[in-house]
N, C-alpha and C. Protein backbone atom coordinates (compact mmCIF):
# COMPACT_ATOMS: atom_id res chain seq x y z
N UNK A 1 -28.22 -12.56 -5.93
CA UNK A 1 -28.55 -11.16 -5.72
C UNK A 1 -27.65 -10.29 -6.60
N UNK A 2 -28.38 -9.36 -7.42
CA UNK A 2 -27.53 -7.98 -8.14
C UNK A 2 -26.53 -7.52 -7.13
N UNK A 3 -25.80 -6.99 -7.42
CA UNK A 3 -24.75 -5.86 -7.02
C UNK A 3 -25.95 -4.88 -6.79
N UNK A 4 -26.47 -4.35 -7.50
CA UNK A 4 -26.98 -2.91 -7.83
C UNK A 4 -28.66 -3.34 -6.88
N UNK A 5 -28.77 -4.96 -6.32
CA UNK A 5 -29.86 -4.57 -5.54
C UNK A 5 -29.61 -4.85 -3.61
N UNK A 6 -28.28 -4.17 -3.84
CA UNK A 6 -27.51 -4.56 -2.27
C UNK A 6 -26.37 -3.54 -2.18
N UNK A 7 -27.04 -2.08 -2.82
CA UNK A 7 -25.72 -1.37 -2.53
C UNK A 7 -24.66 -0.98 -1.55
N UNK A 8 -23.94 -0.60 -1.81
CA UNK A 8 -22.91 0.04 -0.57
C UNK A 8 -22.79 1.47 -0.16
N UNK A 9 -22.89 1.76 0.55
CA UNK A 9 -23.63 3.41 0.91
C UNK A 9 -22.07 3.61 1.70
N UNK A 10 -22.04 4.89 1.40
CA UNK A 10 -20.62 5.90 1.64
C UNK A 10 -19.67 5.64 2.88
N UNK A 11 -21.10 5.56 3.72
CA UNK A 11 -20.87 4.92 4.86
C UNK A 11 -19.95 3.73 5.28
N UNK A 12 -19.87 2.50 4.72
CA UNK A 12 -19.57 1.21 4.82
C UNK A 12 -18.37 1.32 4.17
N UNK A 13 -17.79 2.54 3.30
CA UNK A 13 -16.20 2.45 3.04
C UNK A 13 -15.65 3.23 4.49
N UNK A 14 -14.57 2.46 4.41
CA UNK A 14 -13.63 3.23 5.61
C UNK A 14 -12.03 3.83 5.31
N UNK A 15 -12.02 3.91 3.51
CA UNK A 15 -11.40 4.91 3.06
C UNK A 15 -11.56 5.05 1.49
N UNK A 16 -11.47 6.39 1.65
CA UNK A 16 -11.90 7.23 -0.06
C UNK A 16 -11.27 8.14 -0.14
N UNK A 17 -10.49 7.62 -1.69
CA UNK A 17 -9.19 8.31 -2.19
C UNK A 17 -9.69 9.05 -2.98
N UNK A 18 -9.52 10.50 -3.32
CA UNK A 18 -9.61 11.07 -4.52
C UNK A 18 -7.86 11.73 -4.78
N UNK A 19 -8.13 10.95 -6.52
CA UNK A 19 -6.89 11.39 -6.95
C UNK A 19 -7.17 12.41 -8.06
N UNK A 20 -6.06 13.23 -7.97
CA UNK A 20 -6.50 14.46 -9.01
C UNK A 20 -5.44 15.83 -8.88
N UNK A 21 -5.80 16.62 -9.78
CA UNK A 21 -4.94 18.07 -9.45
C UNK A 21 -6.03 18.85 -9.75
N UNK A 22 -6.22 19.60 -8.29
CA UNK A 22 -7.08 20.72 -8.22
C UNK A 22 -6.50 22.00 -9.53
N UNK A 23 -5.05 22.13 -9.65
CA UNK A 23 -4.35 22.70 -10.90
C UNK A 23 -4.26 23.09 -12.04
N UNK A 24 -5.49 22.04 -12.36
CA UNK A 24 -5.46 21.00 -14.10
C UNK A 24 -7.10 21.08 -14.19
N UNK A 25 -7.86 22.32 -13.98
CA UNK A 25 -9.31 22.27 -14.23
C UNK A 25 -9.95 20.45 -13.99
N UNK A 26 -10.21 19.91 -14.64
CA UNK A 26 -11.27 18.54 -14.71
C UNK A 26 -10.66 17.63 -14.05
N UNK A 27 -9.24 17.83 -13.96
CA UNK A 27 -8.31 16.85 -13.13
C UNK A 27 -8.57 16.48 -11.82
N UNK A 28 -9.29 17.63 -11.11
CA UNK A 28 -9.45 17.41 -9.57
C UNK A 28 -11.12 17.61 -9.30
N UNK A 29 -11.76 16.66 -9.98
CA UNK A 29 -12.70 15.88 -10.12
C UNK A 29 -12.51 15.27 -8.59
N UNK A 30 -11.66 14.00 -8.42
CA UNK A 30 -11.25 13.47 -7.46
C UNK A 30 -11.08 14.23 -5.89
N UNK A 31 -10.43 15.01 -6.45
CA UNK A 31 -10.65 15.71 -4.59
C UNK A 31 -12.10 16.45 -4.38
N UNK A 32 -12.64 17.19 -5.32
CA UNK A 32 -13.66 17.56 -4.99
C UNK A 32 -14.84 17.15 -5.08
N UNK A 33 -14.80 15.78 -5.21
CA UNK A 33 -15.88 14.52 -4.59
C UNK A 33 -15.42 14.46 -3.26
N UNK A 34 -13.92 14.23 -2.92
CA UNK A 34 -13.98 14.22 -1.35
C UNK A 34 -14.21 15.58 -0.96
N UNK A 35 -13.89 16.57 -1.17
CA UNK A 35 -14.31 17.79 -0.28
C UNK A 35 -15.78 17.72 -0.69
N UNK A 36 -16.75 17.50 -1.05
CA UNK A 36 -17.88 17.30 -0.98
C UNK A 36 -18.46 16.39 -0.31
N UNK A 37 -18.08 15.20 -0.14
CA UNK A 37 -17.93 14.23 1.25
C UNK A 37 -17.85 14.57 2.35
N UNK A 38 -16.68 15.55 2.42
CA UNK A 38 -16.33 16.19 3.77
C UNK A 38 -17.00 17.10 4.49
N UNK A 39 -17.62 17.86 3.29
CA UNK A 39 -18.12 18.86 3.84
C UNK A 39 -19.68 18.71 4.35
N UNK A 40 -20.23 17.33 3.74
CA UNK A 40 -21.41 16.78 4.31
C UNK A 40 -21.71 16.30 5.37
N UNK A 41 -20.25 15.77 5.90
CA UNK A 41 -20.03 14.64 7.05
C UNK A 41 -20.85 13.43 7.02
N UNK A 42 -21.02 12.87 8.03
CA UNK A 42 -21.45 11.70 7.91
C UNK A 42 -20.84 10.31 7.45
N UNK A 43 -19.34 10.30 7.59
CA UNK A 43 -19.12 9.07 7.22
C UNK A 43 -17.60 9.11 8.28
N UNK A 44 -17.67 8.07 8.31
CA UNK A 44 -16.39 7.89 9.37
C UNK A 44 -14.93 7.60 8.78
N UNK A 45 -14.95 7.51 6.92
CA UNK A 45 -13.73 6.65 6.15
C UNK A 45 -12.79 7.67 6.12
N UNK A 46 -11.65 7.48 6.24
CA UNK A 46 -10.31 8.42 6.10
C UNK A 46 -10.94 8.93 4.79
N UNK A 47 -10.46 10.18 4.57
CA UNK A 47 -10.38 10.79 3.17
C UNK A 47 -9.26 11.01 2.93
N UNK A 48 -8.71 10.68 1.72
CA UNK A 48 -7.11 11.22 1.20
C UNK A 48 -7.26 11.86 -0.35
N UNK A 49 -6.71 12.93 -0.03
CA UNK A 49 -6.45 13.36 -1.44
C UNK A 49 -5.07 13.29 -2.13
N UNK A 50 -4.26 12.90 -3.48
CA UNK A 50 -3.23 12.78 -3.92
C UNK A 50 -3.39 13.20 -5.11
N UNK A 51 -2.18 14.16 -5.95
CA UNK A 51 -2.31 14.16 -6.91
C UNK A 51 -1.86 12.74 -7.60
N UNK A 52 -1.27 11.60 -7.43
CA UNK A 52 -1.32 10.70 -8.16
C UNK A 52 -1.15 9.43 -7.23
N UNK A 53 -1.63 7.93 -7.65
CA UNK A 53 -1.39 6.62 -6.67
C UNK A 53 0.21 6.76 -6.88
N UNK A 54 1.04 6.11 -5.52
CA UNK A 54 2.10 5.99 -5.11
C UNK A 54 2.16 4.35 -4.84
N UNK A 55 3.65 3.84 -4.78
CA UNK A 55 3.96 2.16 -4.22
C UNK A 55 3.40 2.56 -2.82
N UNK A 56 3.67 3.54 -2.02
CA UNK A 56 3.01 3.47 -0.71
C UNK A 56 1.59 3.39 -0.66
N UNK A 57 1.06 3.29 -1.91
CA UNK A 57 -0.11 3.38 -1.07
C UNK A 57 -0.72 2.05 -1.18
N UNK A 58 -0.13 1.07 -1.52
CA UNK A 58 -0.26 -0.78 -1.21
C UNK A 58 -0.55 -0.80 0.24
N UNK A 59 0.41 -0.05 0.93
CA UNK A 59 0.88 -0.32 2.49
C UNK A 59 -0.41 0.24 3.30
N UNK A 60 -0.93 1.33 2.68
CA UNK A 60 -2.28 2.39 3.01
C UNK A 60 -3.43 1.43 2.81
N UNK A 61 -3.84 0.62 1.34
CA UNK A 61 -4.78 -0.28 1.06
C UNK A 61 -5.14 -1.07 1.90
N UNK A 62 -3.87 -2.18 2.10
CA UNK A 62 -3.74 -3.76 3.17
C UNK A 62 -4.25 -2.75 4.63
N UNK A 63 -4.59 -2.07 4.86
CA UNK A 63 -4.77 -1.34 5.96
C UNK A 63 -6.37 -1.38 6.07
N UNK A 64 -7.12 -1.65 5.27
CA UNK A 64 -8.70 -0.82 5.18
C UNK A 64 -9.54 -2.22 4.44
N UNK A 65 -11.12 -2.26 5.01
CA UNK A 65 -11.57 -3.57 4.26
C UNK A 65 -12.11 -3.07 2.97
N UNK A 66 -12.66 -1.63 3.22
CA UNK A 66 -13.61 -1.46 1.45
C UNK A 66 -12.74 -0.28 1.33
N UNK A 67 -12.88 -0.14 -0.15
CA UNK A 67 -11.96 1.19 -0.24
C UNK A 67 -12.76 2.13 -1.78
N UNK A 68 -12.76 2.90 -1.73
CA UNK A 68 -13.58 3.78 -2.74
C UNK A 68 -12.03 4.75 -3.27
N UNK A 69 -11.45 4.51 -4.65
CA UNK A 69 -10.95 5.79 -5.22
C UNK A 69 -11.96 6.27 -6.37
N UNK A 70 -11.54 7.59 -6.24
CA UNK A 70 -11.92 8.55 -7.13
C UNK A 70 -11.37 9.48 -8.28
N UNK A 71 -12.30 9.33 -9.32
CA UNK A 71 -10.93 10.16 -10.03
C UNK A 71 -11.59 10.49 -11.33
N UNK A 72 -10.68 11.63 -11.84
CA UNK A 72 -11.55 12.31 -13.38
C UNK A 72 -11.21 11.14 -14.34
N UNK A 73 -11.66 10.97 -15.51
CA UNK A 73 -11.46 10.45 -16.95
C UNK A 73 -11.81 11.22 -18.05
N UNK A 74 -11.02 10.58 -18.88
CA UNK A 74 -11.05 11.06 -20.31
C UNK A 74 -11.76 10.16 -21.09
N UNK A 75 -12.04 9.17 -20.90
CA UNK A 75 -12.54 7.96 -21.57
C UNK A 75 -14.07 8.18 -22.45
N UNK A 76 -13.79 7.85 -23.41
CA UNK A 76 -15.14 8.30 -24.32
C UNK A 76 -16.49 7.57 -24.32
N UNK A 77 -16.23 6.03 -23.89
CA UNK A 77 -17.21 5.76 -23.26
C UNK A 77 -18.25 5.88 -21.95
N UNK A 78 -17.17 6.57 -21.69
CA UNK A 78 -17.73 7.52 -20.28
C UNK A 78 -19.22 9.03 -20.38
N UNK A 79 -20.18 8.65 -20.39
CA UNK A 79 -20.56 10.47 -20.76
C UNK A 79 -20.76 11.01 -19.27
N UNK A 80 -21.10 10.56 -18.19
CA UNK A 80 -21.14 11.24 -16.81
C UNK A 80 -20.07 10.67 -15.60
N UNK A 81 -20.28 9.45 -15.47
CA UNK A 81 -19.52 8.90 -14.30
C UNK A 81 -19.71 7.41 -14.63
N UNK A 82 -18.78 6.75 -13.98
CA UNK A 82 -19.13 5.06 -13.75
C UNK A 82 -18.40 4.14 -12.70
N UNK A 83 -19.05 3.53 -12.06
CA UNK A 83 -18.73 2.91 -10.69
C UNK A 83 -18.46 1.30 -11.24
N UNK A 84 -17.08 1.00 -10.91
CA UNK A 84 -16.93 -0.64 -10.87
C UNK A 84 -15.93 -1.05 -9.80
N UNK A 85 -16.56 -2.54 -9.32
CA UNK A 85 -15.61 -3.30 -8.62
C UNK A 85 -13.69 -3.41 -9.53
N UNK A 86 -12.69 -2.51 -8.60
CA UNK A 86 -11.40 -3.02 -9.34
C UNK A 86 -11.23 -4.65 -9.36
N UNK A 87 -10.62 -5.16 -10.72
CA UNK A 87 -10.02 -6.40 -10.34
C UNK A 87 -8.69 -5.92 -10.27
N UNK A 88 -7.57 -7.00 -9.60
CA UNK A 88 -5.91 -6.47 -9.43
C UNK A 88 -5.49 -7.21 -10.90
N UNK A 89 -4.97 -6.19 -11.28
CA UNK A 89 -3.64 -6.35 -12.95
C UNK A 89 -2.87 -6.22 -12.37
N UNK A 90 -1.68 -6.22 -12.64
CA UNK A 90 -0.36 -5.39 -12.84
C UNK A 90 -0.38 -5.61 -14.39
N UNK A 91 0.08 -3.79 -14.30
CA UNK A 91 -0.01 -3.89 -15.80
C UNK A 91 1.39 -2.83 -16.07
N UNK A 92 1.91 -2.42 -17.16
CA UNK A 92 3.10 -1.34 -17.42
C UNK A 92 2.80 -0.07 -16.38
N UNK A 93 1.64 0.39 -16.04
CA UNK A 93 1.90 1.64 -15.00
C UNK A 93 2.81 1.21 -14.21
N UNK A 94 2.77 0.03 -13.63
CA UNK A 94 3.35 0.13 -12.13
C UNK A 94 5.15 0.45 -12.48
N UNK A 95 5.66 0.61 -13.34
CA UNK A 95 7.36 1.09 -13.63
C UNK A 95 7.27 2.68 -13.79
N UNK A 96 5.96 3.00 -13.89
CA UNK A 96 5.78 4.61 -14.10
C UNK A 96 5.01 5.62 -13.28
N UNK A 97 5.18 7.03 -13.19
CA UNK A 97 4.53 7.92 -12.75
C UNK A 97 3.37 7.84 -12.95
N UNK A 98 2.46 6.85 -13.13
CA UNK A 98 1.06 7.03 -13.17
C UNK A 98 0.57 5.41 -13.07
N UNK A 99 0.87 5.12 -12.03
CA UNK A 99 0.28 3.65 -11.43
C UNK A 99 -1.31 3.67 -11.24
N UNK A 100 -1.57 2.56 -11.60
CA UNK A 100 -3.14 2.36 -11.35
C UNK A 100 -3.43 1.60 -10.94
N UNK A 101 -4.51 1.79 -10.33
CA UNK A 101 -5.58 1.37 -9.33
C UNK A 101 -5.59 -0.07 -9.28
N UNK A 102 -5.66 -0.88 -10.04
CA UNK A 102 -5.72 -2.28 -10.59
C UNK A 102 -4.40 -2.74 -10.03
N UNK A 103 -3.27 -2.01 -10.53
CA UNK A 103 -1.74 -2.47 -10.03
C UNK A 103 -1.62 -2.20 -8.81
N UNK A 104 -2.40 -1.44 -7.87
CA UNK A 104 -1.85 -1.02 -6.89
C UNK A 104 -2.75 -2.03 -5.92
N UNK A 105 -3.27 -2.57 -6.22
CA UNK A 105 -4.17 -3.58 -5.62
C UNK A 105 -3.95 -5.09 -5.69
N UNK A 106 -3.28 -5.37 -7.19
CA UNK A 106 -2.60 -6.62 -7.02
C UNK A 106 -1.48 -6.70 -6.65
N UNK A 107 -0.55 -5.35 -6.19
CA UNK A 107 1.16 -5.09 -5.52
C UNK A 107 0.33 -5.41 -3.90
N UNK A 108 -0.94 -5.05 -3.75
CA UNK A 108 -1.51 -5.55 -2.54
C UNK A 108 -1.94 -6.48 -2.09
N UNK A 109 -2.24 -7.61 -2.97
CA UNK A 109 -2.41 -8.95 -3.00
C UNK A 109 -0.73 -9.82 -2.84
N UNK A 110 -0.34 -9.18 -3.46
CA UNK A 110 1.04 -9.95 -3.67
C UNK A 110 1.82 -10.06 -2.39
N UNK A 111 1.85 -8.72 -2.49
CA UNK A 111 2.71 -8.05 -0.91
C UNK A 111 2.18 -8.58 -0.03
N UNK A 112 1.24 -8.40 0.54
CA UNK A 112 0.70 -8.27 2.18
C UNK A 112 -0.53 -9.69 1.98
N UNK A 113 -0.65 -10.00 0.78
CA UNK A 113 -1.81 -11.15 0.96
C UNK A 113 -3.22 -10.41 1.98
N UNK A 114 -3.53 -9.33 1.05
CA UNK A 114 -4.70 -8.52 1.75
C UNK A 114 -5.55 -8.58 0.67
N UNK A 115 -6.67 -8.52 0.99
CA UNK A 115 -7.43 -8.43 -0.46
C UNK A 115 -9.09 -7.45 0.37
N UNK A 116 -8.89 -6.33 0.45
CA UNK A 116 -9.94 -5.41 0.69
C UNK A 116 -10.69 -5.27 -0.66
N UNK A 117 -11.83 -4.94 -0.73
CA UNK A 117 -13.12 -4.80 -1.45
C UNK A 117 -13.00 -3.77 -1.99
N UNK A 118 -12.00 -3.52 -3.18
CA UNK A 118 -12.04 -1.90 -4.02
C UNK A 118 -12.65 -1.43 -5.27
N UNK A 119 -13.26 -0.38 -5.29
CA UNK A 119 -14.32 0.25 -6.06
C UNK A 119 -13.41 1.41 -6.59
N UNK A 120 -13.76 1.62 -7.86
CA UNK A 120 -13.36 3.08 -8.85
C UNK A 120 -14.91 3.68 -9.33
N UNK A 121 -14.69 4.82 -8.82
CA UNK A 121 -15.95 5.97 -9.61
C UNK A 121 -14.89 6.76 -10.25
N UNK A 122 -15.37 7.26 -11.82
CA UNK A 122 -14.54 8.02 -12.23
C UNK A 122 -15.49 8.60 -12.89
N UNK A 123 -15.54 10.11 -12.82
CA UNK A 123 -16.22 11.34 -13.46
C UNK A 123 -15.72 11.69 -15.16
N UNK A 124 -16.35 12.26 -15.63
CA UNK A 124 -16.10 12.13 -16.58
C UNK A 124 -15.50 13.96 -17.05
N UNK A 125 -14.34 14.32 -17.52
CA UNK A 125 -13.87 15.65 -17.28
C UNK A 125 -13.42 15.98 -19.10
N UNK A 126 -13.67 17.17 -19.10
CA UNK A 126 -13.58 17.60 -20.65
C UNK A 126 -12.25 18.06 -21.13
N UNK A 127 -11.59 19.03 -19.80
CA UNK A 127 -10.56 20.01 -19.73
C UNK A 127 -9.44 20.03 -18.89
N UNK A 128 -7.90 19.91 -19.55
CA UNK A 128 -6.96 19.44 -18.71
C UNK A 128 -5.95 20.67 -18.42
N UNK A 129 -6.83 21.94 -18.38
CA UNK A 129 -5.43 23.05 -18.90
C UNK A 129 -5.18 23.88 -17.82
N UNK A 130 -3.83 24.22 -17.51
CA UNK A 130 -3.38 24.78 -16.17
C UNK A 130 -4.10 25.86 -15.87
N UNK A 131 -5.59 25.56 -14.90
CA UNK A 131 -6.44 26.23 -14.31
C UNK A 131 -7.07 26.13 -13.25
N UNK A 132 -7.40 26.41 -12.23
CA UNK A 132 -8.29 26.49 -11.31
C UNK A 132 -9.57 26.12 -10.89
N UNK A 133 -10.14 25.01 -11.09
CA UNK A 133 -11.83 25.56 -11.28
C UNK A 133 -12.39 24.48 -11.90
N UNK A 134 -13.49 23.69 -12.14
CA UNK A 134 -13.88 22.73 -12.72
C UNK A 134 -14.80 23.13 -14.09
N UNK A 135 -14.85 22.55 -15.13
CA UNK A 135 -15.66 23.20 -15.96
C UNK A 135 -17.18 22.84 -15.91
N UNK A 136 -17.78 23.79 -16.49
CA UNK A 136 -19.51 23.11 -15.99
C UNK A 136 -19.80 22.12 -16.31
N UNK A 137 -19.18 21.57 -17.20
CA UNK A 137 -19.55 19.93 -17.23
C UNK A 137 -19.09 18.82 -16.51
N UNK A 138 -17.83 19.03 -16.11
CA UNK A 138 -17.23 18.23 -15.10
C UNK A 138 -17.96 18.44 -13.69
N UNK A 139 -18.62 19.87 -13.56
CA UNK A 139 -19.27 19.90 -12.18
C UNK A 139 -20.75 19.72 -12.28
N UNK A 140 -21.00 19.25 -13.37
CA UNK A 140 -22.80 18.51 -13.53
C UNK A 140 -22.41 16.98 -13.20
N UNK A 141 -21.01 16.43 -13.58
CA UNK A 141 -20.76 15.32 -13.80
C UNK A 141 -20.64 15.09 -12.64
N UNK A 142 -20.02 15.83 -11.83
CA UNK A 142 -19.93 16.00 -10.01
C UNK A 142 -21.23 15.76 -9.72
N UNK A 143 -22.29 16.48 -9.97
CA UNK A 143 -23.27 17.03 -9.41
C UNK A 143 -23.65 15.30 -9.28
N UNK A 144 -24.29 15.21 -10.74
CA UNK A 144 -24.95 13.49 -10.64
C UNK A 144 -23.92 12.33 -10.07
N UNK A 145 -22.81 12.04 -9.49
CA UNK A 145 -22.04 11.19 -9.17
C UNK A 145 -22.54 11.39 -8.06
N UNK A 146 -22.42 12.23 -7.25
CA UNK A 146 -22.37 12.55 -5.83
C UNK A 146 -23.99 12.28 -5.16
N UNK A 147 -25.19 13.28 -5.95
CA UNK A 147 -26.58 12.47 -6.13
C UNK A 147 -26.93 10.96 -5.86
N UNK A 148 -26.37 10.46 -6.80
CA UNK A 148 -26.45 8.97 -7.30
C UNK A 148 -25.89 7.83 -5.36
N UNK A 149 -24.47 8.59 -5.49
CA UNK A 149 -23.50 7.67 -4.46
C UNK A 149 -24.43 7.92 -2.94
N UNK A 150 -24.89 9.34 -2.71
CA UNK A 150 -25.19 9.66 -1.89
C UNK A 150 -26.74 9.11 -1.53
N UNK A 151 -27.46 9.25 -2.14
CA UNK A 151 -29.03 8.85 -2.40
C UNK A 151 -29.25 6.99 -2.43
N UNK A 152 -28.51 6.43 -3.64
CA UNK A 152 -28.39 5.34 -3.80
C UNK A 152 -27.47 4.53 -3.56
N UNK A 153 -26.16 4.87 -3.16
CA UNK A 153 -25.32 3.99 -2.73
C UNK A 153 -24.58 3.97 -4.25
N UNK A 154 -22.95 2.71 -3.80
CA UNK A 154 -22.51 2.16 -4.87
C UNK A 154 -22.83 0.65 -4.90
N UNK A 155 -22.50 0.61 -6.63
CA UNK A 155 -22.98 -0.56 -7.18
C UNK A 155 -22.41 -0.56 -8.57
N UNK A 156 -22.37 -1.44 -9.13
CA UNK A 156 -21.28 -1.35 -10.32
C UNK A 156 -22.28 -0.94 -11.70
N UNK A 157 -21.70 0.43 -12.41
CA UNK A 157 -22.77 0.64 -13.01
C UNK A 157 -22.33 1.79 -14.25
N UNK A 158 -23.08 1.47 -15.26
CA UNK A 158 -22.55 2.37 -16.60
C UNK A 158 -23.01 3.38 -16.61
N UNK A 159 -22.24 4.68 -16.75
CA UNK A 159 -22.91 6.13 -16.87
C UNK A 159 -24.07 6.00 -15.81
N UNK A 160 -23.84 6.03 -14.83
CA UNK A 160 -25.16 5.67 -14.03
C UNK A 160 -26.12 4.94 -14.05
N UNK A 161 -26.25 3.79 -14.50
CA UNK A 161 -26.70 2.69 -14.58
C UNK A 161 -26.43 1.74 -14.33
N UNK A 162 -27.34 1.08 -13.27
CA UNK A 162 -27.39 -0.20 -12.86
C UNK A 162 -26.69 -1.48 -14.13
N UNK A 163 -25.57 -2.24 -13.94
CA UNK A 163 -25.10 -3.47 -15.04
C UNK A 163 -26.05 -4.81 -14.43
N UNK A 164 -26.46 -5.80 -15.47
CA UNK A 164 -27.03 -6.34 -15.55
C UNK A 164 -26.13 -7.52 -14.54
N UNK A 165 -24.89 -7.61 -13.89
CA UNK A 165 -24.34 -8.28 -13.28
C UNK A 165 -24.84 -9.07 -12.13
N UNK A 166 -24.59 -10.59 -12.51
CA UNK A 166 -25.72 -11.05 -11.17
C UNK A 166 -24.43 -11.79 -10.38
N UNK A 167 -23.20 -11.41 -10.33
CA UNK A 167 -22.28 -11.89 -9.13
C UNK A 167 -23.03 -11.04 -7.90
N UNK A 168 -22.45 -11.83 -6.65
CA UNK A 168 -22.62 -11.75 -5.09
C UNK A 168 -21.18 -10.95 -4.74
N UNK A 169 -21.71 -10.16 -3.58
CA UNK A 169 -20.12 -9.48 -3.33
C UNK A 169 -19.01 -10.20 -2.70
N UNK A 170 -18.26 -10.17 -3.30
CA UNK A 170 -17.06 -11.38 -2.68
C UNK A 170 -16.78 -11.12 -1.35
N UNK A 171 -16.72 -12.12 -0.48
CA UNK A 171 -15.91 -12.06 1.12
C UNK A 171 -14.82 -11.10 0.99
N UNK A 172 -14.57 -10.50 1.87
CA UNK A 172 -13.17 -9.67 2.19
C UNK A 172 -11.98 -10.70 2.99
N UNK A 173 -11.78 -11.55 2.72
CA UNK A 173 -10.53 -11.96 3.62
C UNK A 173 -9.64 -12.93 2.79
N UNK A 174 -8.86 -13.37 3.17
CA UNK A 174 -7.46 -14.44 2.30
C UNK A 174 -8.39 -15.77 2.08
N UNK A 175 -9.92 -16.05 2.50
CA UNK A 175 -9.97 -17.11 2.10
C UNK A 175 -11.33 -17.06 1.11
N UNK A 176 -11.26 -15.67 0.48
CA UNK A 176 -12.58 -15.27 -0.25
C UNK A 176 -12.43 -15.92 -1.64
N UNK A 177 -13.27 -15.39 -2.48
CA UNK A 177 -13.11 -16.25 -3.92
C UNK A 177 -11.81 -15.15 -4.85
N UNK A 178 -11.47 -14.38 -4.32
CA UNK A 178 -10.38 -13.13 -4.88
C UNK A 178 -9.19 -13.71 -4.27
N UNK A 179 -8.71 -14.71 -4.75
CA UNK A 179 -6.89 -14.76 -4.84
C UNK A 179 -6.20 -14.66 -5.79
N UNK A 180 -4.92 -14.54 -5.05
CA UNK A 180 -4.24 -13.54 -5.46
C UNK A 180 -3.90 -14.31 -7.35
N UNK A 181 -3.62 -13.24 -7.68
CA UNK A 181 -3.59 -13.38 -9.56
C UNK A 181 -2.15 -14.01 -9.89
N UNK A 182 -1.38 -13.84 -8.67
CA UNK A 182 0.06 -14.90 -9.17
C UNK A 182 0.64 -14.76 -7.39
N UNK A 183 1.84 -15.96 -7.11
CA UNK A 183 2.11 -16.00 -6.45
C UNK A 183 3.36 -15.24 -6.18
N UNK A 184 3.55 -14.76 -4.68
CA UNK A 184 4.75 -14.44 -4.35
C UNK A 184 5.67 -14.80 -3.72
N UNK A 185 6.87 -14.31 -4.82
CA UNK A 185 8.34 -15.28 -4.14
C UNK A 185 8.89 -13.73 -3.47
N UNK A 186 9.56 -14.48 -2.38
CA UNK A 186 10.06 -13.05 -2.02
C UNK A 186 11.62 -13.45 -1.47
N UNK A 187 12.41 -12.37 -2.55
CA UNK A 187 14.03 -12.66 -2.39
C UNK A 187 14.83 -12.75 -1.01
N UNK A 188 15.34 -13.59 -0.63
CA UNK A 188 15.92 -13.36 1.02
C UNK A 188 16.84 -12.05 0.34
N UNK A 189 17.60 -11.08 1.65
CA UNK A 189 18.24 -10.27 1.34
C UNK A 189 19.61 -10.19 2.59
């Protein structure tokens, strides 16, 4: 079975992060997918907004089985939005102020031997300049993300399009086909 013919509807996450700065025009992409969430109701998943992922929020992850973040991009292959299953990296963010999603998921594999079902939608944003307000393209880019997630569910997919991917969705638990990417030693102290 497709991914894209067994979606996951808004519903079935039981937390969705949007990261972003409402501050930074296109930046807060991310929260205002969740305040658009919110303001629809209908779903029972914690909503969190942050301006950036934190080491705490490993501890927040191992907590939840599906997890949806959100967030603007710059990425040029991007022209509206695009939804994919994270795999866990650790990669150089995790020593820096701007950890990602990937690292913060295999610091969650490592750590806690949790492995929840995490998804990235990221909008696609034009404008990063200390302002208020989304630009009209970032809020068309809103417009169709939110359409799409809401109407059709998620599913892993380019600029809004269904990927030709014929994996099955992996089990959620320590004995699924997702282990962990290296093992952990952990220092007595």
């Amino acid at each position: 079975m497709k991914n894209s013919d067994n979606p996951i509807h808004l519903s079935d996450f039981d937390l969705i992060y949007g990261i972003g700065n409402v501050g930074r025009e296109d930046d807060g992409l991310g929260w205002a997918f969740i305040d658009a969430i919110e303001s629809m109701g209908g779903t029972n998943a914690k909503l969190v907004r942050h301006y950036q992922l934190f080491f705490e929020d490993v501890d927040l992850l191992r907590r939840h089985r599906r997890v949806l973040f959100v967030d603007a991009t710059k990425e040029v292959t991007t022209s509206q939005y695009k939804v994919e299953r994270v795999q866990p990296k650790l990669d150089d963010t995790f020593t820096s102020h701007a950890i990602s999603v990937q690292s913060i998921v295999a610091m969650c594999q490592q750590c806690y031997q949790a492995y929840p079902d995490v998804w990235l939608l990221t909008m696609k944003g034009t404008s990063w300049e200390l302002s208020i307000g989304l630009t009209p393209e970032a809020e068309d880019n809103l417009k169709h993300a939110l359409a799409a997630t809401v109407s059709e569910g998620i599913y892993e997919c380019l600029d809004g399009v269904a990927s030709k991917d014929e994996t099955d969705e992996p089990q959620i638990s320590a004995e699924s086909t997702m282990k962990p990417i290296f093992d952990c030693t952990r220092i007595p102290t």
